[in-house]
C-alpha atoms as a PDB file:
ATOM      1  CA  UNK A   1      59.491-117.829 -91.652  1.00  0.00           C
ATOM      2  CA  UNK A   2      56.974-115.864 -93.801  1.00  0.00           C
ATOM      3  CA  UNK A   3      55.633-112.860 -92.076  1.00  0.00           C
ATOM      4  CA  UNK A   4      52.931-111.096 -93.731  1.00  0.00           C
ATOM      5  CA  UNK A   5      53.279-107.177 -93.339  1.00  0.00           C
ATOM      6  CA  UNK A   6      54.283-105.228 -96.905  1.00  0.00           C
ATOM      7  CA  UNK A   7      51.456-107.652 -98.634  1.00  0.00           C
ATOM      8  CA  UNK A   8      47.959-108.330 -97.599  1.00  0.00           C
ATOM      9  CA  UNK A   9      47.931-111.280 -95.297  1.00  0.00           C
ATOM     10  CA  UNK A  10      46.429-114.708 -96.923  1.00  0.00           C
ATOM     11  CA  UNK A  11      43.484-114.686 -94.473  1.00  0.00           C
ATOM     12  CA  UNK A  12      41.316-112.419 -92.349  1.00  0.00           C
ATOM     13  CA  UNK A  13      42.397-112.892 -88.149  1.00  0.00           C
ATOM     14  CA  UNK A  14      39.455-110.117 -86.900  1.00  0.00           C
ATOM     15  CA  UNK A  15      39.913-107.992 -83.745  1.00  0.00           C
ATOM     16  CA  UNK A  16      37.422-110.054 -82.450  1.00  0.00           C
ATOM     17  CA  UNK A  17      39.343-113.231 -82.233  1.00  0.00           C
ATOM     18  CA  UNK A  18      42.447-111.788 -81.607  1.00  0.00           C
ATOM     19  CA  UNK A  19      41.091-110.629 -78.474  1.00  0.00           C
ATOM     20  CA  UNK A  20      39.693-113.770 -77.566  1.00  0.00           C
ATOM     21  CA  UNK A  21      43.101-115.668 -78.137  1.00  0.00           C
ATOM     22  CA  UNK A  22      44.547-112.988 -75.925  1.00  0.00           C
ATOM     23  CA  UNK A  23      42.148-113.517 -73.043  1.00  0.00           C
ATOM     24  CA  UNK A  24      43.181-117.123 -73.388  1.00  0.00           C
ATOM     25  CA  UNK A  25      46.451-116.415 -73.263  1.00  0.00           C
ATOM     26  CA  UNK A  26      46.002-114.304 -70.566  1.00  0.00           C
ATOM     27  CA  UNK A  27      44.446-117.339 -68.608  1.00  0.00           C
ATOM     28  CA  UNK A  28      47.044-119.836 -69.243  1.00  0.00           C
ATOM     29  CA  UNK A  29      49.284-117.411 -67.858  1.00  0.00           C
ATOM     30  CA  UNK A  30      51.857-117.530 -70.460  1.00  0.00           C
ATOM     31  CA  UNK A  31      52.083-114.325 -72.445  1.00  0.00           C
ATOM     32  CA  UNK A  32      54.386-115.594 -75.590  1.00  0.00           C
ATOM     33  CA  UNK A  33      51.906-118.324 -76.599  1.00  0.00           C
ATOM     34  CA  UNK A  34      51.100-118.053 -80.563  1.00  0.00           C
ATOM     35  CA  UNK A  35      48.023-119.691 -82.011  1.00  0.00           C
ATOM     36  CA  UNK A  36      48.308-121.930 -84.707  1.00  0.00           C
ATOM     37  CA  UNK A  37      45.791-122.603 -86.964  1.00  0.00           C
ATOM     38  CA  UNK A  38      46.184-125.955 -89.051  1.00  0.00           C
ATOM     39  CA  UNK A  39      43.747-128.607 -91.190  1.00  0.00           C
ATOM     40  CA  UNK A  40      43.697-132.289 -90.714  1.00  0.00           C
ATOM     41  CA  UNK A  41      42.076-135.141 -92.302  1.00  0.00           C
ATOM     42  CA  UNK A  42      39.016-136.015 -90.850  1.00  0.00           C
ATOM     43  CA  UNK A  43      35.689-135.320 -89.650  1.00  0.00           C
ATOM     44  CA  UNK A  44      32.246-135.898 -91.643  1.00  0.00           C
ATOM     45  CA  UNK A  45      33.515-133.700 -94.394  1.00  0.00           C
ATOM     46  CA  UNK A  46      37.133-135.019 -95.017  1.00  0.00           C
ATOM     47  CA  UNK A  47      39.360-132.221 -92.993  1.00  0.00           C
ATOM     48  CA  UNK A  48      38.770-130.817 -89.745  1.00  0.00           C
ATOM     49  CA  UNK A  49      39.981-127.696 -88.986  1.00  0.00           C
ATOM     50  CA  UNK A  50      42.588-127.638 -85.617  1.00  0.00           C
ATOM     51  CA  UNK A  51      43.690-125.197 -83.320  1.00  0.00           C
ATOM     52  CA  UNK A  52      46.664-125.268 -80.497  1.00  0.00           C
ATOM     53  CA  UNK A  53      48.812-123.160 -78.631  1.00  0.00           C
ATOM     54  CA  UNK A  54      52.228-122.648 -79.464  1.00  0.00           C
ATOM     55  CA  UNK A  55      55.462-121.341 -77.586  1.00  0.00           C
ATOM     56  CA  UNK A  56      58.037-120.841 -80.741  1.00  0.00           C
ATOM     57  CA  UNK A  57      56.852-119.741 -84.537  1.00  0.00           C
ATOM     58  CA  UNK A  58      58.640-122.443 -87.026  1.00  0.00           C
ATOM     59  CA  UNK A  59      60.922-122.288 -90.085  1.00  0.00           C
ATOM     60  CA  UNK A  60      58.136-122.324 -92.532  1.00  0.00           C
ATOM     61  CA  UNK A  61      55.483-121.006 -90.843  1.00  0.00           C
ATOM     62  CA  UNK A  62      53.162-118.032 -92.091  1.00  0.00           C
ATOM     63  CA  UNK A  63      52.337-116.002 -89.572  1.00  0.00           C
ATOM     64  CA  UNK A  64      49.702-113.114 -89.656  1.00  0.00           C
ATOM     65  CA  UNK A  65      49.623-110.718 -87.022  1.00  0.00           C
ATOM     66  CA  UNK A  66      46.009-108.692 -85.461  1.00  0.00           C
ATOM     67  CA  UNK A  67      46.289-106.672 -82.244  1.00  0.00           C
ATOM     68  CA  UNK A  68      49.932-107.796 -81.484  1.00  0.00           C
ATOM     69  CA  UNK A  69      48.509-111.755 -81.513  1.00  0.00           C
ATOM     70  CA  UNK A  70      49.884-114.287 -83.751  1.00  0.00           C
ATOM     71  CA  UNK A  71      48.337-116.971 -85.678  1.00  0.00           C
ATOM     72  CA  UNK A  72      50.322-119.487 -87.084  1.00  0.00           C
ATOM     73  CA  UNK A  73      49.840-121.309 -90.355  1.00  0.00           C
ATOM     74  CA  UNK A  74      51.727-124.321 -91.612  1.00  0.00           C
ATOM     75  CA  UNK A  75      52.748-124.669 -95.518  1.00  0.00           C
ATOM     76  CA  UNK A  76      50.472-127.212 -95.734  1.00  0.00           C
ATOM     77  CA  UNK A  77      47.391-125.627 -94.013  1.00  0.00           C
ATOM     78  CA  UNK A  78      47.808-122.073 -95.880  1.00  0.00           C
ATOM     79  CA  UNK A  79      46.406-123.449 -99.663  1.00  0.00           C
ATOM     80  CA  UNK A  80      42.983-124.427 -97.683  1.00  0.00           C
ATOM     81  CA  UNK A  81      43.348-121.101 -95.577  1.00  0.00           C
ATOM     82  CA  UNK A  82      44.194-118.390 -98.472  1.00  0.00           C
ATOM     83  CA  UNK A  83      41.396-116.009 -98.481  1.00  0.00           C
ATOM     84  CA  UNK A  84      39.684-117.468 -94.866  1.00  0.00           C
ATOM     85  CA  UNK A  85      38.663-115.198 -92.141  1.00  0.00           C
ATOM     86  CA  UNK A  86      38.699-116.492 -88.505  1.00  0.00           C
ATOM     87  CA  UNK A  87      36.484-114.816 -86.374  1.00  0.00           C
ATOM     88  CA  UNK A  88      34.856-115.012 -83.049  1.00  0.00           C
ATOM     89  CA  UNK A  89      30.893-114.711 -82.411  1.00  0.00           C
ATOM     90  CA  UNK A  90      28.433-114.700 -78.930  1.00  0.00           C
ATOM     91  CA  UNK A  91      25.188-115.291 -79.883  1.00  0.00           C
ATOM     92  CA  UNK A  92      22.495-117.714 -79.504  1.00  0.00           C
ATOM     93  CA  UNK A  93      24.275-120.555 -80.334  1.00  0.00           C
ATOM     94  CA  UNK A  94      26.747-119.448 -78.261  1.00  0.00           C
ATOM     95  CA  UNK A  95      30.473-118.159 -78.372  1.00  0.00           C
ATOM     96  CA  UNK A  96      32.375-119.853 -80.594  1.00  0.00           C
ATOM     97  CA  UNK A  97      35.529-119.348 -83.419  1.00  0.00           C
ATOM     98  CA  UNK A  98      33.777-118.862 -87.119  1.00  0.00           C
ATOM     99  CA  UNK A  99      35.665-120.417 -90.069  1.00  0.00           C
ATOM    100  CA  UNK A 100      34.610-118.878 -93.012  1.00  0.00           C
ATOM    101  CA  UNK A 101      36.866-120.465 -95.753  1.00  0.00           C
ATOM    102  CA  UNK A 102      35.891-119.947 -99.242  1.00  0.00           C
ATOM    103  CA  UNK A 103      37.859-122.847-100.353  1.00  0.00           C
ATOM    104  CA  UNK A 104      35.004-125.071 -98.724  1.00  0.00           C
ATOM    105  CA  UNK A 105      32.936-127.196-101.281  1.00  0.00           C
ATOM    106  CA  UNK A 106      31.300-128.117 -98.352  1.00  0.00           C
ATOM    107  CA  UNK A 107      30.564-128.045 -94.936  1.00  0.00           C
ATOM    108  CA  UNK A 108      29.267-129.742 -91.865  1.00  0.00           C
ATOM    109  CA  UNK A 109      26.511-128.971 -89.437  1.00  0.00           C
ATOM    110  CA  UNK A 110      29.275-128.707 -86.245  1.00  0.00           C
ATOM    111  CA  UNK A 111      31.349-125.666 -88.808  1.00  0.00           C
ATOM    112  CA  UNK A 112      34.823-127.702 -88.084  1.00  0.00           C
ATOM    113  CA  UNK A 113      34.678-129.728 -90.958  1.00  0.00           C
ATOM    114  CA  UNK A 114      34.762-129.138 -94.607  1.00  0.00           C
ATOM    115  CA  UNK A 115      35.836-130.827 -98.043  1.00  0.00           C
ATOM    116  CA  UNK A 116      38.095-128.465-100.743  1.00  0.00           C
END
């Protein structure tokens, strides 16, 4: 397990979402749930960004803690994720988890797709 706290972490997990996933957490009543964030082929851009809750952090896992929540990154999510910042925004559109990944060539309209 890599655990990020002597270096700076490989993305940005703002107070904002970590308090989000907490009040989810909070909700499904289950207070060691982790989030994991991972990337998938798909969507209209090629890979689709994922999310899920998880109960146990794995061997290779990078995890990267904000306001005692965990996210979760797989070693073959983290080269699309280094440098990311996951965030979480109410506005007019609505609330919603914000992606901004600078590895992204690309995007789509919906924000859960991109091409690298």
């Amino acid at each position: 397990m890599n655990v990020l706290t002597e270096q700076a972490p490989p993305l940005v997990f703002t107070s904002s979402a970590a308090a989000k996933v907490a009040e989810l957490i909070q909700e499904e009543g289950h207070p060691g749930l982790m989030l994991r964030i991972y990337i998938q082929g798909g969507g209209c851009s090629g890979f689709q960004y994922g999310f899920t809750f998880e109960e146990a952090v794995q061997e290779d896992d990078t995890t990267v803690e904000t306001d005692g929540i965990k996210l979760l990154i797989d070693p073959l999510s983290l080269p699309y994720l280094v440098g990311a910042e996951i965030d979480y925004t109410e506005g007019l559109q609505g609330a919603q988890f914000v992606i901004r990944n600078p590895n992204a060539t690309t995007t789509c309209g919906c924000g859960s797709s991109f091409s690298a």
